[in-house]
PDB file of N, CA and C in Angstrom:
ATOM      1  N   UNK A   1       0.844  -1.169   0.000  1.00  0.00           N
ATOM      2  CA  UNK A   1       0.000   0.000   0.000  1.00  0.00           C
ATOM      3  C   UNK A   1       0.898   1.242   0.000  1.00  0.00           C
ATOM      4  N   UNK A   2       0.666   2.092  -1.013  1.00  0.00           N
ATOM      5  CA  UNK A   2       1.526   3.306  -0.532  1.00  0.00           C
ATOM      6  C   UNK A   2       1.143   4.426   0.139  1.00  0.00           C
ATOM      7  N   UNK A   3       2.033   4.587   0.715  1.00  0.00           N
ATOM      8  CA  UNK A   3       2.044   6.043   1.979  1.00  0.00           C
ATOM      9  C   UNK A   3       2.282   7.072   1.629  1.00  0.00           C
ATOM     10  N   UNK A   4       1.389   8.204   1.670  1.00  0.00           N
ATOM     11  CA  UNK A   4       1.671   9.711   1.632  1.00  0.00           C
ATOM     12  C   UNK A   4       2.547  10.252   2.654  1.00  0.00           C
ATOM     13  N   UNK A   5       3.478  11.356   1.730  1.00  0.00           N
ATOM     14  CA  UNK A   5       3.923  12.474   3.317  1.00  0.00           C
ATOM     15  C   UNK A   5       3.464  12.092   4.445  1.00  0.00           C
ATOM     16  N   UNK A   6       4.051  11.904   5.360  1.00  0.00           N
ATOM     17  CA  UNK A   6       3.496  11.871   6.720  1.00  0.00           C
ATOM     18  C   UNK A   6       3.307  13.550   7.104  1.00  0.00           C
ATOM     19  N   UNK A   7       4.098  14.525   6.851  1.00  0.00           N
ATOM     20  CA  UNK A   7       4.405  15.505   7.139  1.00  0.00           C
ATOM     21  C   UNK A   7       4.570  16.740   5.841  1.00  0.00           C
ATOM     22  N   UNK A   8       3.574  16.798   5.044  1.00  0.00           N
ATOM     23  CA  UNK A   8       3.742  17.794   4.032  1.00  0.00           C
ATOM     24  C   UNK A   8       4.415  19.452   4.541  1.00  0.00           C
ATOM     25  N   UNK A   9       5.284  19.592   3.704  1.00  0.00           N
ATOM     26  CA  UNK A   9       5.976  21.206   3.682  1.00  0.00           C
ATOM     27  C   UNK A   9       5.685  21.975   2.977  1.00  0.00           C
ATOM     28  N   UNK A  10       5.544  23.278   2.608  1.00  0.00           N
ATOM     29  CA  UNK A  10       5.719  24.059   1.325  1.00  0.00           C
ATOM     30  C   UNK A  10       7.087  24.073   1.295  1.00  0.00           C
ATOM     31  N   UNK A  11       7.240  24.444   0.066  1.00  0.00           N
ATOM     32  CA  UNK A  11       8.775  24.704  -0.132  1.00  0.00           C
ATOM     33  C   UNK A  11       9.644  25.416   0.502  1.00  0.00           C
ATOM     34  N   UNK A  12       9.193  27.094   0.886  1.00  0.00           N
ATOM     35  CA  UNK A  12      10.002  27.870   1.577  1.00  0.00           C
ATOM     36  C   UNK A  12      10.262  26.567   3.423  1.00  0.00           C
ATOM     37  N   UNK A  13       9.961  26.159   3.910  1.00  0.00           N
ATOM     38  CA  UNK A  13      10.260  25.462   5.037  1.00  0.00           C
ATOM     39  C   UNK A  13      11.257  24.169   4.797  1.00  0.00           C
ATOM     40  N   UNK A  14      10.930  23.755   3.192  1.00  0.00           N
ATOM     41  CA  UNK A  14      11.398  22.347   2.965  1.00  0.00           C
ATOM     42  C   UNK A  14      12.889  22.128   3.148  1.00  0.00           C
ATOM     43  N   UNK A  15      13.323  20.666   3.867  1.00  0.00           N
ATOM     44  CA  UNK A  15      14.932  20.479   4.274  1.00  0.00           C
ATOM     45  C   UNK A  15      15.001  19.620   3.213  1.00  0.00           C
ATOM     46  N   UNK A  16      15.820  19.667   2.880  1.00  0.00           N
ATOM     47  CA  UNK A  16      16.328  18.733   1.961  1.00  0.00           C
ATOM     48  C   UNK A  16      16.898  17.153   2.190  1.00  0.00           C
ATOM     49  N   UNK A  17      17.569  17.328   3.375  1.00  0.00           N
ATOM     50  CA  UNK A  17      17.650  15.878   4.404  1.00  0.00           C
ATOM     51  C   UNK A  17      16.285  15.298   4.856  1.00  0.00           C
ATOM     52  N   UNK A  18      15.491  16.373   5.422  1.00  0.00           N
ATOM     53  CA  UNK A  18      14.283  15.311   5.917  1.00  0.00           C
ATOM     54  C   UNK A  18      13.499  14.971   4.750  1.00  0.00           C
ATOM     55  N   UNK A  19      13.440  15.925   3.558  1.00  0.00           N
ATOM     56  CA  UNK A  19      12.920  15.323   2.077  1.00  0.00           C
ATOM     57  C   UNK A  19      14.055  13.687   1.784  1.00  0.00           C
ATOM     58  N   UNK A  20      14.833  13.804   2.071  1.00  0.00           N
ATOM     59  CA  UNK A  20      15.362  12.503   1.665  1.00  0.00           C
ATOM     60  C   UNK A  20      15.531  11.762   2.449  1.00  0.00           C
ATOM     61  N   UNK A  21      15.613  11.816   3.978  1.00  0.00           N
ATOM     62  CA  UNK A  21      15.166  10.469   4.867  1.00  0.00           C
ATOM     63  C   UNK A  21      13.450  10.420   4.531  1.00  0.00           C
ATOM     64  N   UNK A  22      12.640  11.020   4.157  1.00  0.00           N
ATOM     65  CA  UNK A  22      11.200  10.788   4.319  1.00  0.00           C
ATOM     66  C   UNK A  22      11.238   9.851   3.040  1.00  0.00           C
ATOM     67  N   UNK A  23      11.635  10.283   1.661  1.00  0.00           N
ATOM     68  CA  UNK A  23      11.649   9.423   0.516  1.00  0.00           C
ATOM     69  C   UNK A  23      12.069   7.766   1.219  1.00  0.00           C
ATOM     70  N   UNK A  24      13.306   7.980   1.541  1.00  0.00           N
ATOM     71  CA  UNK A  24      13.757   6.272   1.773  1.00  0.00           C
ATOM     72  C   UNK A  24      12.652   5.536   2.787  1.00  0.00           C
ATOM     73  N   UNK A  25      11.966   6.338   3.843  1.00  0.00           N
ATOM     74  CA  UNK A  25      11.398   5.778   4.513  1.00  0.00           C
ATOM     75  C   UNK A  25      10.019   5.194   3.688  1.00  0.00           C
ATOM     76  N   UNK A  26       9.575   6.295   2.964  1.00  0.00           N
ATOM     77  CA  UNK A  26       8.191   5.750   2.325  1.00  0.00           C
ATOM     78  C   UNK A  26       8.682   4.380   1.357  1.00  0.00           C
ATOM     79  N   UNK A  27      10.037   4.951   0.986  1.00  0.00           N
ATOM     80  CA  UNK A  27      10.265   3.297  -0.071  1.00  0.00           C
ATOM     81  C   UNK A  27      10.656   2.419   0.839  1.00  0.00           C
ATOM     82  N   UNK A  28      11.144   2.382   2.064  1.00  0.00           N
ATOM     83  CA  UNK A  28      11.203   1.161   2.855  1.00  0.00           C
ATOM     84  C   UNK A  28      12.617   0.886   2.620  1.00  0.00           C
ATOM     85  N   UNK A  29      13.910   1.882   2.235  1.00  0.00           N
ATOM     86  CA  UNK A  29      15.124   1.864   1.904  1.00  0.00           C
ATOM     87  C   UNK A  29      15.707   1.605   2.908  1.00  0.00           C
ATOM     88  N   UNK A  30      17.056   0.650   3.204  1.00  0.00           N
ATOM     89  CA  UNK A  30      18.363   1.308   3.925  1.00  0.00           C
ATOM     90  C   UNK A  30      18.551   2.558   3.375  1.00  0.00           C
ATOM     91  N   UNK A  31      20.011   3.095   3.692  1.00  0.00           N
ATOM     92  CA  UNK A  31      20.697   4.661   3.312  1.00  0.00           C
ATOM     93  C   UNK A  31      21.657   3.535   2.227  1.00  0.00           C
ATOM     94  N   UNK A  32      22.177   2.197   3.188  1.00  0.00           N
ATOM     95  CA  UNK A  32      23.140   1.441   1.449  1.00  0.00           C
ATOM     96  C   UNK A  32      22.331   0.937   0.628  1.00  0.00           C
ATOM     97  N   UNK A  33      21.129   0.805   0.864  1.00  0.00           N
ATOM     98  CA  UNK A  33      20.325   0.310  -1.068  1.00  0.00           C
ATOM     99  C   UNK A  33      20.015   1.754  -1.391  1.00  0.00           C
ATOM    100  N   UNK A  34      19.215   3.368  -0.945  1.00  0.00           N
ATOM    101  CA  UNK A  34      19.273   4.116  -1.804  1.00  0.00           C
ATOM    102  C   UNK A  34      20.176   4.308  -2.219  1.00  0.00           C
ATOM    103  N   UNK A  35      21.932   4.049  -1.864  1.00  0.00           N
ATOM    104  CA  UNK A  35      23.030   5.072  -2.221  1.00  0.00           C
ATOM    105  C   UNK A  35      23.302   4.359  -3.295  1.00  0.00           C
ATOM    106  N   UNK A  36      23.457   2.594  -3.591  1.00  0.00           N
ATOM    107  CA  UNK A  36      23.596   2.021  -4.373  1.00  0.00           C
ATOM    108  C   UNK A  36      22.696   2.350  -5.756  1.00  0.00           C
ATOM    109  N   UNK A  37      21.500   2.446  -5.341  1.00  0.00           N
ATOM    110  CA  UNK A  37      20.351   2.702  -6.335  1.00  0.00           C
ATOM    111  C   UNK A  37      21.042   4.145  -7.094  1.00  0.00           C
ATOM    112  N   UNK A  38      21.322   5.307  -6.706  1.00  0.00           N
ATOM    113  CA  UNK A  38      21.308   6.507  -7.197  1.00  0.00           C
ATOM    114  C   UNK A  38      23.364   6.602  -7.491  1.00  0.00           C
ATOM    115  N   UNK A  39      24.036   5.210  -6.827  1.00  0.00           N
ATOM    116  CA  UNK A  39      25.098   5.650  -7.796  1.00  0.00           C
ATOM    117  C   UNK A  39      26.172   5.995  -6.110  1.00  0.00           C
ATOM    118  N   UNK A  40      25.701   5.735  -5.445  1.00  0.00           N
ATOM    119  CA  UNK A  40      26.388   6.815  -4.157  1.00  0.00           C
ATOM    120  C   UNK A  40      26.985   5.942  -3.119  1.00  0.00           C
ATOM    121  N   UNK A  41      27.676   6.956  -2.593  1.00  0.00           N
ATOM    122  CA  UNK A  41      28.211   5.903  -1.290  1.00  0.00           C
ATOM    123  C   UNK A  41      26.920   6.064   0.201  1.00  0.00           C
ATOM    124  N   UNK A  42      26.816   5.114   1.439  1.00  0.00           N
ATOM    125  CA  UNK A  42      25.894   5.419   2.160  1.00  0.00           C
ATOM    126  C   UNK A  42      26.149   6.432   3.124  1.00  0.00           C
ATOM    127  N   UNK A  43      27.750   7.083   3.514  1.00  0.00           N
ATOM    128  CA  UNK A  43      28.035   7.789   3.800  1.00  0.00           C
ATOM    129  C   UNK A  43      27.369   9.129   3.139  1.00  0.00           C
ATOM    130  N   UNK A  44      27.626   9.103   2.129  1.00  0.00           N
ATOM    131  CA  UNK A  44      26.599  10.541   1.399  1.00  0.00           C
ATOM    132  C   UNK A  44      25.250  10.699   1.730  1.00  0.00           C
ATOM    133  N   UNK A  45      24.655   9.761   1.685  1.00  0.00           N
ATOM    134  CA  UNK A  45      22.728  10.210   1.939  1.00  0.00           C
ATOM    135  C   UNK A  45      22.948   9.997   3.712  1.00  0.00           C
ATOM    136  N   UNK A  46      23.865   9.327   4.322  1.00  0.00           N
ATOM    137  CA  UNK A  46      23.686  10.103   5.594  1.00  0.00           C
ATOM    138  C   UNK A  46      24.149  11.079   5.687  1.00  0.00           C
ATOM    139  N   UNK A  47      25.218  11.645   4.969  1.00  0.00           N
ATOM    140  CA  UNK A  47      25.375  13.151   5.094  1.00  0.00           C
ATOM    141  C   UNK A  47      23.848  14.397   5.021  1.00  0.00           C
ATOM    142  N   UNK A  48      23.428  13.961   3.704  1.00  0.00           N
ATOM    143  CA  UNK A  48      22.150  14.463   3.230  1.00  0.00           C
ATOM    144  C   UNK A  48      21.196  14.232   4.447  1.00  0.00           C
ATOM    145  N   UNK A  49      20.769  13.575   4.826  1.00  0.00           N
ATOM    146  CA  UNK A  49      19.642  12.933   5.613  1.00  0.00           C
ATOM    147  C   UNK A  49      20.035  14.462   7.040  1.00  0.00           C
ATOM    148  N   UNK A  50      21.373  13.996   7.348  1.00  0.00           N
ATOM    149  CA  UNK A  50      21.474  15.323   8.278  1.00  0.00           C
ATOM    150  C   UNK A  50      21.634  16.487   8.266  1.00  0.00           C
ATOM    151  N   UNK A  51      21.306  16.781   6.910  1.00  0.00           N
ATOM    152  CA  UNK A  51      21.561  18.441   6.456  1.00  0.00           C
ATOM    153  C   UNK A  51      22.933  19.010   6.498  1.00  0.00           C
ATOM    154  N   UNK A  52      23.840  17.935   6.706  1.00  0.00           N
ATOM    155  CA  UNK A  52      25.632  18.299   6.619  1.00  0.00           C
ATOM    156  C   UNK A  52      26.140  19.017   5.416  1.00  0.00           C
ATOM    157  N   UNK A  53      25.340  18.201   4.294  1.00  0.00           N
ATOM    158  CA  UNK A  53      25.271  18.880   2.644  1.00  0.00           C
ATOM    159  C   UNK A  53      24.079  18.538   1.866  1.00  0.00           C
ATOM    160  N   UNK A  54      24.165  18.973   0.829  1.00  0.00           N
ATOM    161  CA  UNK A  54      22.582  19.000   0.131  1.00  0.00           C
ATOM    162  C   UNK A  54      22.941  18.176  -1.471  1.00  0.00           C
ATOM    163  N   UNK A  55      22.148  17.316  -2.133  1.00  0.00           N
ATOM    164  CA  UNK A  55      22.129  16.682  -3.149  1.00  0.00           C
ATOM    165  C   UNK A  55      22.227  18.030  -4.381  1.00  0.00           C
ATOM    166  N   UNK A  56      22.937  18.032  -5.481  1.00  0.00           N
ATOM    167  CA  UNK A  56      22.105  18.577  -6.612  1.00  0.00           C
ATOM    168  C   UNK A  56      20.644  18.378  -6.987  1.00  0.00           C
ATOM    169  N   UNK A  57      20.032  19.000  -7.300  1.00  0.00           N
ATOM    170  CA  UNK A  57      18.729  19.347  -7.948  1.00  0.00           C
ATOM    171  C   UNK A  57      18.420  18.061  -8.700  1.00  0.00           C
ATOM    172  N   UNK A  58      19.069  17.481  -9.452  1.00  0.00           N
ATOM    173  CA  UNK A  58      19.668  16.211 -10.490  1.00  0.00           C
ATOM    174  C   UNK A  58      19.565  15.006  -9.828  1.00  0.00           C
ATOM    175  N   UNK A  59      20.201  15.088  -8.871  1.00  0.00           N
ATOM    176  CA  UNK A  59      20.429  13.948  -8.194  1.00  0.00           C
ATOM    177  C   UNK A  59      19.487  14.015  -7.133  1.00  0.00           C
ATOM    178  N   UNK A  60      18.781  14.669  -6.375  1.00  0.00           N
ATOM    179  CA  UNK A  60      17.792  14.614  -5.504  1.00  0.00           C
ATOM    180  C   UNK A  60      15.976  14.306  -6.359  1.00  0.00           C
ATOM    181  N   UNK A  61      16.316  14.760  -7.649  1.00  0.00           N
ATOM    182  CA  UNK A  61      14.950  13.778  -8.559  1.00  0.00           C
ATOM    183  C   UNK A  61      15.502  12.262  -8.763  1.00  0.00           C
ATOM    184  N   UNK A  62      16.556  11.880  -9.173  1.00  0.00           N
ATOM    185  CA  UNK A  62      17.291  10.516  -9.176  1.00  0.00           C
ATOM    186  C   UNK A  62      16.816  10.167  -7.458  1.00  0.00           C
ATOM    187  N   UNK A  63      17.473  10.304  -6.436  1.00  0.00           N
ATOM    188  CA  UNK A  63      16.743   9.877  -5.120  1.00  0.00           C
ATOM    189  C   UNK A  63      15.251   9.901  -5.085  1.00  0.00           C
ATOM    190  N   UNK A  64      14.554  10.516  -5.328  1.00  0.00           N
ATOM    191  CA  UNK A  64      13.063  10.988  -5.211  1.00  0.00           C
ATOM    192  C   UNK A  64      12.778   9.467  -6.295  1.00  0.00           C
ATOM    193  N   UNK A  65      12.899   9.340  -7.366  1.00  0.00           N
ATOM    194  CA  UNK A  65      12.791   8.181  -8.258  1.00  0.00           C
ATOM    195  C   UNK A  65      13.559   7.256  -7.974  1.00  0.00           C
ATOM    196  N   UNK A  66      13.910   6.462  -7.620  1.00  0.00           N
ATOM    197  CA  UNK A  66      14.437   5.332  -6.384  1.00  0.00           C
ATOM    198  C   UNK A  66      13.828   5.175  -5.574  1.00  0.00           C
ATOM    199  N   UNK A  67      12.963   6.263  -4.706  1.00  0.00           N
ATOM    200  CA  UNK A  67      11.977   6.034  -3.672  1.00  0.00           C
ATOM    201  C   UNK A  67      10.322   5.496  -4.645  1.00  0.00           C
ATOM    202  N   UNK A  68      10.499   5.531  -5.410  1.00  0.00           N
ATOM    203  CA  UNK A  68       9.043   5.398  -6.850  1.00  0.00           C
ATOM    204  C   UNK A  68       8.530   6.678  -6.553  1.00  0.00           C
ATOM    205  N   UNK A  69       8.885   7.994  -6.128  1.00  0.00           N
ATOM    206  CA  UNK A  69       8.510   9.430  -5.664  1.00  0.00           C
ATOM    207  C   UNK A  69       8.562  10.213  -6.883  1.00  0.00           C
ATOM    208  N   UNK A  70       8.047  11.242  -7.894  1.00  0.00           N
ATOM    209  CA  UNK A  70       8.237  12.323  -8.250  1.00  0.00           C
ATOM    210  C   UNK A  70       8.277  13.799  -7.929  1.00  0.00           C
ATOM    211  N   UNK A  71       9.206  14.598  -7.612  1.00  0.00           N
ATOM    212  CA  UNK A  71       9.023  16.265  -7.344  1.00  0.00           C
ATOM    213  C   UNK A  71       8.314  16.676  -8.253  1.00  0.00           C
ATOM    214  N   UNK A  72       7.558  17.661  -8.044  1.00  0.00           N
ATOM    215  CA  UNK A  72       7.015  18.506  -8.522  1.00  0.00           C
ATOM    216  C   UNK A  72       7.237  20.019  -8.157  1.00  0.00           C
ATOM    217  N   UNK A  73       7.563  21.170  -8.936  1.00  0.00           N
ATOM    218  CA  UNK A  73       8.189  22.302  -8.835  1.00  0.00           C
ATOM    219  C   UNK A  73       7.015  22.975  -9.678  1.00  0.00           C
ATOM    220  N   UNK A  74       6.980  24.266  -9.324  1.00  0.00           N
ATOM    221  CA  UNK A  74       5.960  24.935 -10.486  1.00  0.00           C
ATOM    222  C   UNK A  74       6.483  27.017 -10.019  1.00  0.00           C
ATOM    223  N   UNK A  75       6.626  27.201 -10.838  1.00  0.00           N
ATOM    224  CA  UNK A  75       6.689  29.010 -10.489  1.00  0.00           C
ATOM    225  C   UNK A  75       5.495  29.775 -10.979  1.00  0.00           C
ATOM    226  N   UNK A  76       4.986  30.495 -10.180  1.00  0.00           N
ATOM    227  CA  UNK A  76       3.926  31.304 -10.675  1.00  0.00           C
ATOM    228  C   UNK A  76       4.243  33.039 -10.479  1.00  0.00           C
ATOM    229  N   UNK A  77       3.868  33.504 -11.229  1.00  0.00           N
ATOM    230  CA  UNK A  77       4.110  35.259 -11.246  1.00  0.00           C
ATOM    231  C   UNK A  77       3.542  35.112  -9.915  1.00  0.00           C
ATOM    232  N   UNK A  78       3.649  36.127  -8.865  1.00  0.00           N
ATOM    233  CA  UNK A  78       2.943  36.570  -7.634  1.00  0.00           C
ATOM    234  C   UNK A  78       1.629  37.573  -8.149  1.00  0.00           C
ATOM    235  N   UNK A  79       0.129  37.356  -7.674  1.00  0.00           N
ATOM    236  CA  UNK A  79      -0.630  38.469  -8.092  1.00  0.00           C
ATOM    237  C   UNK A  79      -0.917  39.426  -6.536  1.00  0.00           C
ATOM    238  N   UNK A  80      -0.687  40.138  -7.438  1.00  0.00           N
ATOM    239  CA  UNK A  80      -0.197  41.877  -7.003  1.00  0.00           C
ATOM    240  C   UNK A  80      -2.233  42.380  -6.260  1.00  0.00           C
ATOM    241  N   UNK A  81      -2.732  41.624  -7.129  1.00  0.00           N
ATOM    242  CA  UNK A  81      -4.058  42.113  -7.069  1.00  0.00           C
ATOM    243  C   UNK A  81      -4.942  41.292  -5.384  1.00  0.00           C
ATOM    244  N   UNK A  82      -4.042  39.908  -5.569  1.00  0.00           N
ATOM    245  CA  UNK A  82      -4.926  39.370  -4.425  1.00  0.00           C
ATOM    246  C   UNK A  82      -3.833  39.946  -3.338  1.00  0.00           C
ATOM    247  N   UNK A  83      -2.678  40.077  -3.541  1.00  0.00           N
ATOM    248  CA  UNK A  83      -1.949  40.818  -2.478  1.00  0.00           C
ATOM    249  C   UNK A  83      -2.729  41.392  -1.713  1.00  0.00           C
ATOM    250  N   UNK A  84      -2.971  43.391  -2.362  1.00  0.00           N
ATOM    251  CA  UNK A  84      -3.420  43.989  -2.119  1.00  0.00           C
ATOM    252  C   UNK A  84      -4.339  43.756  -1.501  1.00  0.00           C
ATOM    253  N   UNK A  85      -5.103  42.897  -1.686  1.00  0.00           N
ATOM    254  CA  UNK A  85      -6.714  42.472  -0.934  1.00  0.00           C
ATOM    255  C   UNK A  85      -5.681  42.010   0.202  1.00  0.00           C
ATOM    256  N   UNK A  86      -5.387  41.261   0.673  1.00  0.00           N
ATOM    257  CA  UNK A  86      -4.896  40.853   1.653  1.00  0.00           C
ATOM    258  C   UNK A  86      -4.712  41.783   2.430  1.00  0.00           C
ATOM    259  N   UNK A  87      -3.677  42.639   1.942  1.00  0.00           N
ATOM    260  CA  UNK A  87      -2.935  43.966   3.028  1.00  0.00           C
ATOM    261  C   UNK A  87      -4.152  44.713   3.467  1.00  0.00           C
ATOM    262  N   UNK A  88      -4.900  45.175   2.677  1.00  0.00           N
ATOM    263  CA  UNK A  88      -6.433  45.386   2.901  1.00  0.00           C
ATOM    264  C   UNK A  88      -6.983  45.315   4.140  1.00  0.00           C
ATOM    265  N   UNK A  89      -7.471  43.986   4.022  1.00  0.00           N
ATOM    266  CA  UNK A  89      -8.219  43.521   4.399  1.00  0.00           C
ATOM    267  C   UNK A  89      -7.304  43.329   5.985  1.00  0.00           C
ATOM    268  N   UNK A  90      -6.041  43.358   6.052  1.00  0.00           N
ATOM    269  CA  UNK A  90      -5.035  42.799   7.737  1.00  0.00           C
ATOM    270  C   UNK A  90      -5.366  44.161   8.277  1.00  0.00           C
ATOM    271  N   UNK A  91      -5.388  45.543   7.339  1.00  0.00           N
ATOM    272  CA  UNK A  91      -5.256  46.907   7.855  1.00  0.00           C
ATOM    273  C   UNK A  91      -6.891  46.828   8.631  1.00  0.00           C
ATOM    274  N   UNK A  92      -7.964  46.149   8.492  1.00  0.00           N
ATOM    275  CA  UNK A  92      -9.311  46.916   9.246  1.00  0.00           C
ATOM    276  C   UNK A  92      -9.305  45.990  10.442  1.00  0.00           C
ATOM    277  N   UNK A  93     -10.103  46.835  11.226  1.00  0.00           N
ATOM    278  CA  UNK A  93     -10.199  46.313  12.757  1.00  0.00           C
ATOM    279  C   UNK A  93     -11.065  45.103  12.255  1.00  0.00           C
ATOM    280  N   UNK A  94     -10.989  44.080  13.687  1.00  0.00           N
ATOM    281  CA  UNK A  94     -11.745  42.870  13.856  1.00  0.00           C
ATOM    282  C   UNK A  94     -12.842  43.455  13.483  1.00  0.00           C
ATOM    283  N   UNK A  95     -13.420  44.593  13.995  1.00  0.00           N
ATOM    284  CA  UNK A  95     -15.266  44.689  13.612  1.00  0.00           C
ATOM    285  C   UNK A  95     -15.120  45.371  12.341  1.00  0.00           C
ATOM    286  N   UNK A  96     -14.273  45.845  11.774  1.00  0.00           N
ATOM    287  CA  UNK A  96     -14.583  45.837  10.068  1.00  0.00           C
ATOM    288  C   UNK A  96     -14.323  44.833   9.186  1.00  0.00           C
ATOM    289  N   UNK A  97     -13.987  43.714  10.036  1.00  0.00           N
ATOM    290  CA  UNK A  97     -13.956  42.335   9.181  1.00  0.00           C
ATOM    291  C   UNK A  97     -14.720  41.480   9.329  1.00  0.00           C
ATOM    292  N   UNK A  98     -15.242  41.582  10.744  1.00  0.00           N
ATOM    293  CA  UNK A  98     -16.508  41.018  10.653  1.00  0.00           C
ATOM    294  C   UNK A  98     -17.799  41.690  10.008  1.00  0.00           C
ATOM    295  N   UNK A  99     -17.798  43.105   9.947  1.00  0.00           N
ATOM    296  CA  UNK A  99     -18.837  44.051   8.858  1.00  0.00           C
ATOM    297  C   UNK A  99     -19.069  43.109   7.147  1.00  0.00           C
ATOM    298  N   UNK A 100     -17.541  43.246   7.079  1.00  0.00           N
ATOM    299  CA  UNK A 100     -17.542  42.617   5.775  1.00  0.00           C
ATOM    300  C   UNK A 100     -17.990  41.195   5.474  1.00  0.00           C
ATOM    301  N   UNK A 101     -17.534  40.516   6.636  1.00  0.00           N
ATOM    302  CA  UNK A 101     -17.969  38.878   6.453  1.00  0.00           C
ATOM    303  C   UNK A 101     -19.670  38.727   6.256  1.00  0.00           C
ATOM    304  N   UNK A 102     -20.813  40.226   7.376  1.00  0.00           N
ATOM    305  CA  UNK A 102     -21.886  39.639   7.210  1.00  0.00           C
ATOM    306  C   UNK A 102     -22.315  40.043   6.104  1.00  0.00           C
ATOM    307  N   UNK A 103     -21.568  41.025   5.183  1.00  0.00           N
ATOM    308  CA  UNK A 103     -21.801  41.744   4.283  1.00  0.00           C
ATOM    309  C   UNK A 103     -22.187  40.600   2.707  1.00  0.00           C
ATOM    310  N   UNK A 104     -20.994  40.012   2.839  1.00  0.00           N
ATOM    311  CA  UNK A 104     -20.861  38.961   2.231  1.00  0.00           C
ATOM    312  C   UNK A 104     -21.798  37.635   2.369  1.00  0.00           C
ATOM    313  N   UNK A 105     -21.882  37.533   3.254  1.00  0.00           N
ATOM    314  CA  UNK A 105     -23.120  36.428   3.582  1.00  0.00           C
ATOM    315  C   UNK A 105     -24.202  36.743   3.156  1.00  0.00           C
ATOM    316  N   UNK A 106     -24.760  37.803   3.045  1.00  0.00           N
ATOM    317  CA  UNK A 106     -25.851  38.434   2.697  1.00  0.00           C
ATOM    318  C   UNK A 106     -25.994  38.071   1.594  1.00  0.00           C
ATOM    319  N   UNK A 107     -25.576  38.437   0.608  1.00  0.00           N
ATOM    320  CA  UNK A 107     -24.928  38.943  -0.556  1.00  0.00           C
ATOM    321  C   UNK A 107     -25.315  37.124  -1.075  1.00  0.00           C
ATOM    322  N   UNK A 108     -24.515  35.943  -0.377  1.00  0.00           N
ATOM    323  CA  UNK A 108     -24.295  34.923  -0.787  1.00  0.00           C
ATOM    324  C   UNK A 108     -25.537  34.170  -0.829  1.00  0.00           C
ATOM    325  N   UNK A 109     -26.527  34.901   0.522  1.00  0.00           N
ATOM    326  CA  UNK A 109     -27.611  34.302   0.836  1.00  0.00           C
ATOM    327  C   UNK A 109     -29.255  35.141  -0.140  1.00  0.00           C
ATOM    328  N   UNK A 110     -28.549  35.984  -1.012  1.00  0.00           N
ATOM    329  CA  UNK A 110     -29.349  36.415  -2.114  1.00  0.00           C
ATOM    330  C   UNK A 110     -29.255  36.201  -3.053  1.00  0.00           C
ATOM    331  N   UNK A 111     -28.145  35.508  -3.327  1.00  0.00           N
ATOM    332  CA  UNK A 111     -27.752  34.671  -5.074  1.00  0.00           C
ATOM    333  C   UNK A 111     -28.636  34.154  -5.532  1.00  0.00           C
ATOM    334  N   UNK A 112     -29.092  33.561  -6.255  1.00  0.00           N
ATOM    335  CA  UNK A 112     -29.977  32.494  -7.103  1.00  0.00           C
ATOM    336  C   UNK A 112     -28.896  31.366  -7.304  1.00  0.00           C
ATOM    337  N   UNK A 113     -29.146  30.300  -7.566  1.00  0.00           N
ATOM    338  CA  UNK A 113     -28.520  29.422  -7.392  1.00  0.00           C
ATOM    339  C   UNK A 113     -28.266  29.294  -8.957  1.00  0.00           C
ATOM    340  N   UNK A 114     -26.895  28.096  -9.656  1.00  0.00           N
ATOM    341  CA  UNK A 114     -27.542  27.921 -11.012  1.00  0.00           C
ATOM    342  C   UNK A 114     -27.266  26.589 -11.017  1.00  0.00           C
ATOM    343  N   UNK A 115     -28.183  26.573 -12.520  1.00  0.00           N
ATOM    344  CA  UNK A 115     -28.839  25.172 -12.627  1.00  0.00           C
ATOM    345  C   UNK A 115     -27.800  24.321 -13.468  1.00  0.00           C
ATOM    346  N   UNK A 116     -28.040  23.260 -12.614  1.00  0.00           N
ATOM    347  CA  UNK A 116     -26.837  22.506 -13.269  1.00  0.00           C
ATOM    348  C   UNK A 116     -27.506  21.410 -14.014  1.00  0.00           C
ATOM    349  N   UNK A 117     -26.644  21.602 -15.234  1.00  0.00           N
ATOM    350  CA  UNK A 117     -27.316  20.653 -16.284  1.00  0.00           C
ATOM    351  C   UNK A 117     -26.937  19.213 -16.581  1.00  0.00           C
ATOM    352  N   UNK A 118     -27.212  18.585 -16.831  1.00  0.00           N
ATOM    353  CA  UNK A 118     -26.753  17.145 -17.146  1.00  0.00           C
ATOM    354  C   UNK A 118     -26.726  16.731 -18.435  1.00  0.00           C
TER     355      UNK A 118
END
């Protein structure tokens, strides 16, 4: 059966050692069958594993695929627009955010619904 993350990160938090003791663990690895698998000595992915040094980019998808794991990376422009709403919205007092929340409810609770077709 396979196992998800026990412990999902976003990226800005992500270690790169506990990304690669978590891989071997979900594949059920020693540190000497991943190192063998990706080419390495087991001294190295315990280096890695303790954050002593960090894999290339290259070689940490090679580990990630040894574990049967794929990374996934994606960049998106930042929008400027939901920003702003944000900063917004942190600047009003608790009771102008709750103004707005019943404001909105209202609003949600006057919609018409639509019809969904089949």
């Amino acid at each position: 059966m396979a196992m998800d993350c026990s412990d999902p990160q976003t990226l800005s938090r992500l270690r790169t050692g506990w990304l690669v003791r978590e891989a071997r663990t979900i594949a059920g690895l020693t540190q000497a069958q991943l190192a063998a698998a990706v080419g390495t000595k087991q001294s190295v992915i315990s280096r890695w594993e303790r954050g002593l040094d960090e894999p290339r980019i290259g070689t940490l998808a090679r580990l990630l695929g040894a574990c049967g794991l794929e990374g996934d990376l994606a960049f998106r422009r930042i929008d400027d627009v939901d920003l702003a709403q944000v900063r917004g919205t942190m600047r009003l007092s608790p009771s102008e955010r709750l103004e707005q929340v019943e404001q909105l409810s209202e609003l949600i609770a006057t919609a018409r619904p639509v019809p969904v077709r089949g």
